[in-house]
Protein backbone atom coordinates (compact mmCIF):
# COMPACT_ATOMS: atom_id res chain seq x y z
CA UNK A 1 -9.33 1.04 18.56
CA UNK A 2 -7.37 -2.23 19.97
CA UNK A 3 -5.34 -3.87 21.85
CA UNK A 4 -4.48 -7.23 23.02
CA UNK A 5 -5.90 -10.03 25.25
CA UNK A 6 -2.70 -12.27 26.10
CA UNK A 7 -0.04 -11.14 28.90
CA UNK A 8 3.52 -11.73 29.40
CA UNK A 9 4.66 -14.21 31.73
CA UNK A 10 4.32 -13.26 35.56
CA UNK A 11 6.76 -15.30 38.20
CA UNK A 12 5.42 -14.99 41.69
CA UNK A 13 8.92 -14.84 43.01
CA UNK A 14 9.56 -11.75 41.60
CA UNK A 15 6.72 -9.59 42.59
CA UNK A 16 5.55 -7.50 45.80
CA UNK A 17 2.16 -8.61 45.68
CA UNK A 18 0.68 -11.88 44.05
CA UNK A 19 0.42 -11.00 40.29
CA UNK A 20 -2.77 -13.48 39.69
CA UNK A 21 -4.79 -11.25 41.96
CA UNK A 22 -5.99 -7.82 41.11
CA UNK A 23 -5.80 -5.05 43.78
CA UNK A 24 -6.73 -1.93 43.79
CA UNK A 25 -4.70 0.41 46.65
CA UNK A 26 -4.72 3.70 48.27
CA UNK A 27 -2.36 5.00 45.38
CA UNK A 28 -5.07 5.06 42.84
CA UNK A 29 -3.96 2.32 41.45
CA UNK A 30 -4.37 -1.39 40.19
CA UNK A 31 -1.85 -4.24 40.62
CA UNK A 32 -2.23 -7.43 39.07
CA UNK A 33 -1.13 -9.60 35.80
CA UNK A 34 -1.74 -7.75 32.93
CA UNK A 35 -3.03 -4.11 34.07
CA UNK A 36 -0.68 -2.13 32.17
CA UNK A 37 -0.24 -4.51 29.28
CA UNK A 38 -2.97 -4.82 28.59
CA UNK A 39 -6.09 -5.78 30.51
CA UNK A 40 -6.61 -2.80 31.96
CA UNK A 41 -6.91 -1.51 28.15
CA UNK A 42 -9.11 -4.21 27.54
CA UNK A 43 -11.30 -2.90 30.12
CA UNK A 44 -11.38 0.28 29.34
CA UNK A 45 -12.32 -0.18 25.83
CA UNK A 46 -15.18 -2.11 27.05
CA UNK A 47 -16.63 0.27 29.11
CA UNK A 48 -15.88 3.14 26.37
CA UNK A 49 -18.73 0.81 24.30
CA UNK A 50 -20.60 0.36 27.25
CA UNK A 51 -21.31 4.15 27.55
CA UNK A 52 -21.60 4.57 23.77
CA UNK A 53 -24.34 1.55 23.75
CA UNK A 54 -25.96 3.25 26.78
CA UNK A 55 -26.04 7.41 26.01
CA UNK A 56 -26.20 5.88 21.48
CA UNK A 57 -24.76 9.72 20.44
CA UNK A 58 -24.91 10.49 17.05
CA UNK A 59 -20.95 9.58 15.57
CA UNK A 60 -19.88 10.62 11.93
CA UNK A 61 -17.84 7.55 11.85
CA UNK A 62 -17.92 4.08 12.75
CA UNK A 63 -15.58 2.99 15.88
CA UNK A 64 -14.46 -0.72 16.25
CA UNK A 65 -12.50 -2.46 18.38
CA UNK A 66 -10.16 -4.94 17.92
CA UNK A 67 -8.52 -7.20 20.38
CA UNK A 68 -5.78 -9.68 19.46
CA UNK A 69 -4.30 -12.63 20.78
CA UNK A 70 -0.82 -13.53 20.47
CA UNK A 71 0.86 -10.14 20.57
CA UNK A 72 3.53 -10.94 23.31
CA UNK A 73 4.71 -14.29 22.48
CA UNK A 74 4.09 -14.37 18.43
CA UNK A 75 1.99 -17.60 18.67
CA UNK A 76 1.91 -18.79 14.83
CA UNK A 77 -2.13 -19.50 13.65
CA UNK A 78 -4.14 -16.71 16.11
CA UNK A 79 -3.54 -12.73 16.26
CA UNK A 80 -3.10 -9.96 14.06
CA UNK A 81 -2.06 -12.16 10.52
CA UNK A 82 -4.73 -14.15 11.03
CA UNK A 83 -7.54 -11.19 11.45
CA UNK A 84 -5.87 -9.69 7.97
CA UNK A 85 -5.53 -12.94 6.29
CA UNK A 86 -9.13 -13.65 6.56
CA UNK A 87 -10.30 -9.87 5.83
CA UNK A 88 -11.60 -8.71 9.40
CA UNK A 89 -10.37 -5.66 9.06
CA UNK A 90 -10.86 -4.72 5.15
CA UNK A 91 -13.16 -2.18 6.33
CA UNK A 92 -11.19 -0.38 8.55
CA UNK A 93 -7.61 0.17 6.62
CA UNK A 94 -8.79 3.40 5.53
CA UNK A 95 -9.67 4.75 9.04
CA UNK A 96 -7.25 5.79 11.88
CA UNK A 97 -5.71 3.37 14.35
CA UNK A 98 -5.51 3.97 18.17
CA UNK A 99 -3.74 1.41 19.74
CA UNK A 100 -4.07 1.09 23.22
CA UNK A 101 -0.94 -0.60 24.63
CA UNK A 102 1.43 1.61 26.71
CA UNK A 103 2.66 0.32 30.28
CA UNK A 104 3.82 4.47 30.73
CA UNK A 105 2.11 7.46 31.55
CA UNK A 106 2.53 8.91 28.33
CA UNK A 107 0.92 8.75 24.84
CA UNK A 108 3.20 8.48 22.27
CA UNK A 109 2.78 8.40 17.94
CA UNK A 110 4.70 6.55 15.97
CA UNK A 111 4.69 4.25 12.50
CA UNK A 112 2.42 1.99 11.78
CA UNK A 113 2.02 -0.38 9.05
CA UNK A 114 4.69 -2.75 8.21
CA UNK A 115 5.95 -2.58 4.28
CA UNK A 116 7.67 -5.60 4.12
CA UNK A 117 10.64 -6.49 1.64
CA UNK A 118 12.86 -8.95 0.14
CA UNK A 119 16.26 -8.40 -0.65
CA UNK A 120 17.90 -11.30 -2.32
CA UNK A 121 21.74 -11.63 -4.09
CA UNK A 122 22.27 -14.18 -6.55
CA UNK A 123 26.21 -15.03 -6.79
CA UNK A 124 28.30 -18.13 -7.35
CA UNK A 125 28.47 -21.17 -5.25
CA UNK A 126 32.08 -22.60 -4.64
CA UNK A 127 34.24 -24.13 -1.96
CA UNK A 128 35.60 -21.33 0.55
CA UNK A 129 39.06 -21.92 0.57
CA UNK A 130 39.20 -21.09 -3.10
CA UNK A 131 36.67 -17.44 -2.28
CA UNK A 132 38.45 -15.47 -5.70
CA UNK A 133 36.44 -18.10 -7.78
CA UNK A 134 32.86 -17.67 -6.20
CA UNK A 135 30.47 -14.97 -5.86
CA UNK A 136 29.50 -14.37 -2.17
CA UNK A 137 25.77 -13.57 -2.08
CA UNK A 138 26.28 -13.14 1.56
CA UNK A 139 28.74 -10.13 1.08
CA UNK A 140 26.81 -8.99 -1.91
CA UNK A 141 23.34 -8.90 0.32
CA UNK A 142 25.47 -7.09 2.87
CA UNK A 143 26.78 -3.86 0.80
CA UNK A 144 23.63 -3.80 -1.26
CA UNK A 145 21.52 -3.10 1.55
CA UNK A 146 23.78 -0.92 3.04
CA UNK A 147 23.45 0.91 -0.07
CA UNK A 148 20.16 1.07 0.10
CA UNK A 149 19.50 1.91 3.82
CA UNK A 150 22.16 4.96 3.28
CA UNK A 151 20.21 5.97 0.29
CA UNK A 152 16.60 5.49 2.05
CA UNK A 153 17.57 7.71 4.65
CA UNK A 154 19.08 10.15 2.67
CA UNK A 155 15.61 10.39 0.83
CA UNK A 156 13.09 9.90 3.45
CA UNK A 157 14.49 11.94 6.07
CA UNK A 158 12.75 13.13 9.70
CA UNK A 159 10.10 15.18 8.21
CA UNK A 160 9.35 18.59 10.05
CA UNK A 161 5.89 17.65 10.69
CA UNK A 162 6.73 15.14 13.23
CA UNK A 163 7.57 17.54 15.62
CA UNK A 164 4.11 18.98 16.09
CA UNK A 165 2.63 15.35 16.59
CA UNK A 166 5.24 14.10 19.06
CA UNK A 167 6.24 11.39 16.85
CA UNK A 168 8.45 8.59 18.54
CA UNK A 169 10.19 7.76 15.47
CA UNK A 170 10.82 9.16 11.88
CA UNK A 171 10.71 6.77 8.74
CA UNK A 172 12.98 3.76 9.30
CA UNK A 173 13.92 0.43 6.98
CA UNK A 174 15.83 -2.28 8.57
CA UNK A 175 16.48 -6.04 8.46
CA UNK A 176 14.74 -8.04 10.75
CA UNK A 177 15.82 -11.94 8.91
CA UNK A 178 18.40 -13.45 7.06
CA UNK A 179 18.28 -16.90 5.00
CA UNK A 180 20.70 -18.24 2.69
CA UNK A 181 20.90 -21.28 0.40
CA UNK A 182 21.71 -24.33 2.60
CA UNK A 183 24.75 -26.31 2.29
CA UNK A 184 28.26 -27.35 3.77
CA UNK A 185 30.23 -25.24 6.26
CA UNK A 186 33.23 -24.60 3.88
CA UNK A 187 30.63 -23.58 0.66
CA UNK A 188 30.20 -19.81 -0.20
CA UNK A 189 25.83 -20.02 -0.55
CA UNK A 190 24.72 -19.02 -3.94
CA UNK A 191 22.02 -16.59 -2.66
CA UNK A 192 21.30 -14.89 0.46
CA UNK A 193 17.62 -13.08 1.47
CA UNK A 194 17.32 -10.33 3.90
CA UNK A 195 14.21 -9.54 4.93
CA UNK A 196 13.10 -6.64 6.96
CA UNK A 197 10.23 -3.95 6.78
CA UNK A 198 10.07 -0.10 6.39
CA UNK A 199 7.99 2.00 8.43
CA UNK A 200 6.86 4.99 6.85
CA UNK A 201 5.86 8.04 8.24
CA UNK A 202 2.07 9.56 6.45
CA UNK A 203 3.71 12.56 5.14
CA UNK A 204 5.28 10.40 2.67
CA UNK A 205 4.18 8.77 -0.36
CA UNK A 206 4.11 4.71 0.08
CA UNK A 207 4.37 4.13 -3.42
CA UNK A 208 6.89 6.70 -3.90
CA UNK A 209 9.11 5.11 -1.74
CA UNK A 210 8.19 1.80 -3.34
CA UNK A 211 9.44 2.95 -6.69
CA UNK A 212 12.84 4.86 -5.40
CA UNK A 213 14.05 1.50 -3.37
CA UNK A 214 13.42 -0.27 -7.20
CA UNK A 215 15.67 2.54 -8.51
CA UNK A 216 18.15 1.89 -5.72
CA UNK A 217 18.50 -1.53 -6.28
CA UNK A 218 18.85 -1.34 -10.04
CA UNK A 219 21.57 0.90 -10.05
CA UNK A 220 23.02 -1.43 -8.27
CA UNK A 221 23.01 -3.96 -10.72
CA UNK A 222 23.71 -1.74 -13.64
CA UNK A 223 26.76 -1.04 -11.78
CA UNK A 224 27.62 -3.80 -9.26
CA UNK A 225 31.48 -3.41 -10.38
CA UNK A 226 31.48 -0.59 -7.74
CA UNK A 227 29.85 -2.07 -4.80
CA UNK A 228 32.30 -2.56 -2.18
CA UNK A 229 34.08 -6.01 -1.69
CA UNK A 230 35.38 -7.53 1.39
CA UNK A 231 39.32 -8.66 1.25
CA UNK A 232 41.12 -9.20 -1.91
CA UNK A 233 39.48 -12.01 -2.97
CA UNK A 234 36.38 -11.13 -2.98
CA UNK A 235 34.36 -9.88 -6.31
CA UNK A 236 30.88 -9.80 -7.70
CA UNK A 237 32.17 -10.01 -11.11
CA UNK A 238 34.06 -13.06 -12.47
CA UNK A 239 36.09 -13.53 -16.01
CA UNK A 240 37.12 -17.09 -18.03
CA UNK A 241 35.36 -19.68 -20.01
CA UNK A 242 34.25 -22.18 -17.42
CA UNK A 243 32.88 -20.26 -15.11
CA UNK A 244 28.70 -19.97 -15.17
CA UNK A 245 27.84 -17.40 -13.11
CA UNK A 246 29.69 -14.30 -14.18
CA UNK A 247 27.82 -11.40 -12.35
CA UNK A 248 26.56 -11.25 -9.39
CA UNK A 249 22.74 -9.75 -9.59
CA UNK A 250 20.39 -8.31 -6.27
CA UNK A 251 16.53 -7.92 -6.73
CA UNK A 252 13.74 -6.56 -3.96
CA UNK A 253 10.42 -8.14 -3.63
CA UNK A 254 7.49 -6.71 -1.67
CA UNK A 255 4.84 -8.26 0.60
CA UNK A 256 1.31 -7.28 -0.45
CA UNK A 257 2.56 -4.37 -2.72
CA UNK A 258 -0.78 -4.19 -4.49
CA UNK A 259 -2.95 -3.05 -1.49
CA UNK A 260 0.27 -0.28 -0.29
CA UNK A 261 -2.61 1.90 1.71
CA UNK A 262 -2.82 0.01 4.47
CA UNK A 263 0.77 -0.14 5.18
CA UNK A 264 0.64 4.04 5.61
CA UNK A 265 -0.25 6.01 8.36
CA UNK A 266 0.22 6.78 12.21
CA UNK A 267 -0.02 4.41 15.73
CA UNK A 268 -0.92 5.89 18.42
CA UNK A 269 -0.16 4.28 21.86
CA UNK A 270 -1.32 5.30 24.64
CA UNK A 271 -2.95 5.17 28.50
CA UNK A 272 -5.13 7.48 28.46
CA UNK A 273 -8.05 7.54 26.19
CA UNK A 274 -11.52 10.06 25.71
CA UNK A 275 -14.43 10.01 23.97
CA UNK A 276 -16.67 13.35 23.12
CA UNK A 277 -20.10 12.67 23.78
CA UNK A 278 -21.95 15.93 22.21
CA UNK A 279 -20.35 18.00 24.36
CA UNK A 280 -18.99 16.40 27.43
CA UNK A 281 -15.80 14.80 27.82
CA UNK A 282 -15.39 11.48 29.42
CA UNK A 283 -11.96 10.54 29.79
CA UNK A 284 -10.97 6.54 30.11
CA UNK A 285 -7.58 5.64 32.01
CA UNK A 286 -6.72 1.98 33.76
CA UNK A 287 -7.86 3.27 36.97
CA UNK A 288 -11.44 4.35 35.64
CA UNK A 289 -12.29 0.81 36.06
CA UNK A 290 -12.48 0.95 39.56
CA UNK A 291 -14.46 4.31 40.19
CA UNK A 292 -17.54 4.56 38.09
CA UNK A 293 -20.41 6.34 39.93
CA UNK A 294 -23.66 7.30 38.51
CA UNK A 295 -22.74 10.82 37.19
CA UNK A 296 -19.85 9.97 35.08
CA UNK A 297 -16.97 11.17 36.82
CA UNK A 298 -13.89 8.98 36.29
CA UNK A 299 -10.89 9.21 38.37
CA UNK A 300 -7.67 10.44 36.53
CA UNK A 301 -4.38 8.56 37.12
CA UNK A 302 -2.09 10.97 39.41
CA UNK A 303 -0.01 12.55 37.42
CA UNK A 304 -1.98 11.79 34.55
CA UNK A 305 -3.82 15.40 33.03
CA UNK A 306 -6.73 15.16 30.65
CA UNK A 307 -6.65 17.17 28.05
């Protein structure tokens, strides 16, 4: 279970009450910095262990939480990297996530687990105002991911059995970064990386979809005469004697490809949250932090049903 500890920016200015004090009104609800996203979660994870440390039921699996720094602002050195880096959280990447960390009234399901790729074109630096006699790894990284997102999608469509479990989004692979080789304003760069990540659905097979991207790219290569150019000039194959790049060649690389199980499975985000002791329901929301009495009864969000 997790969520995170930092908070976005708040601006006095702009609010209706003074963000860096936490209220609780007649509407059931609290107002302050950091309720919603994600405090509030915070605190009602903590009182979720609380009970469980108090009533100690009998659980056929372990439940940890984990709360992160550095979510909103992507602080370099702290947060989620660093927790995987140094193997906090070995234990858990065969177990189910719920990640707490919804400012709506819904719960939602989506993708989680980033599979993160590399796709660099190799092609032939020259000056640009002569473009017939280079290769243009830009252009080349371009069409050959196009070919492969086109393909990707073709293959790993919206599965029917989202539907049932309300996911928020089927299978997707896009870029996220571009980098190419450095150099002068008027030279064509020799190679170009785009970067991005897929996020796969569990009803497909991570490896699977490992091994039909390598297929996608190679046929690409075997037959990189028929990837699409851009203007007359521009080609990804290149004739005569003194030229010493004469094809243009694309190759994938993937982050942490030889532990793929951890980059499977289902998020779930969400505002409301229960726990089954033996046989009676608790049920968590931002607002149970407020009304605790001694028999267990916490206040539901309005609007908000239990299940």
């Amino acid at each position: 279970i997790g969520s995170h500890l930092d908070v976005v920016p708040a601006n006095p200015e702009t609010w209706e009450r003074d963000p860096f004090t936490l209220s609780f009104e007649d509407d059931n609800k609290l107002y302050g910095r950091g309720t919603t996203d994600c405090l509030g979660h915070v605190g009602m994870i903590t009182l979720m262990f609380k009970a469980l440390a108090e009533r100690k039921p009998s659980l056929k699996r372990s439940v940890v939480a984990l709360f992160i720094a550095a979510e909103e602002a992507g602080e370099t050195g702290v947060g989620v990297d660093m927790v995987v880096k140094d193997g906090k959280v070995d234990e858990l990447k065969n177990g189910t996530c719920f990640w707490i960390d919804s400012a709506d009234s819904q719960p939602c399901m989506g993708t989680a687990g980033a599979l993160e790729w590399h796709l660099k074109a190799t092609g032939r630096l020259f000056h640009s105002g002569l473009p017939h006699r280079a290769i243009n790894s830009f252009e080349l990284a371009s069409e050959a991911l196009s070919i492969v997102q086109r393909r990707f999608y073709e293959d790993f469509p919206a599965h029917p059995k989202e539907t049932p479990y309300n996911f928020s989004t089927p299978s997707t692979m896009k870029p996220t970064q571009v980098e190419c080789a450095k150099g002068a304003f008027n030279q064509i760069p020799p190679w170009t990386t785009i970067s991005g990540d897929i996020r796969l659905i569990p009803f497909y097979d991570v490896g699977h979809v490992v091994e039909v991207v390598n297929g996608y790219v190679r046929e690409i290569n075997d037959n990189i005469e028929t990837v699409p150019t851009r203007g007359t000039c521009s080609k990804y194959v290149l004739e005569g004697g003194d030229v010493d790049v004469k094809r243009g060649t694309v190759e994938i690389e993937w982050a942490n490809v030889d532990n793929l199980r951890q980059m499977e499975g289902a998020c779930v985000s969400c505002v409301i949250f229960f726990v089954i002791f033996r046989s009676k329901p608790i049920y968590f929301t931002p607002s149970s932090l407020i009304n605790v009495t001694k028999n267990d009864r916490y206040r539901m969000q309005p609007g908000i049903k239990g299940p």
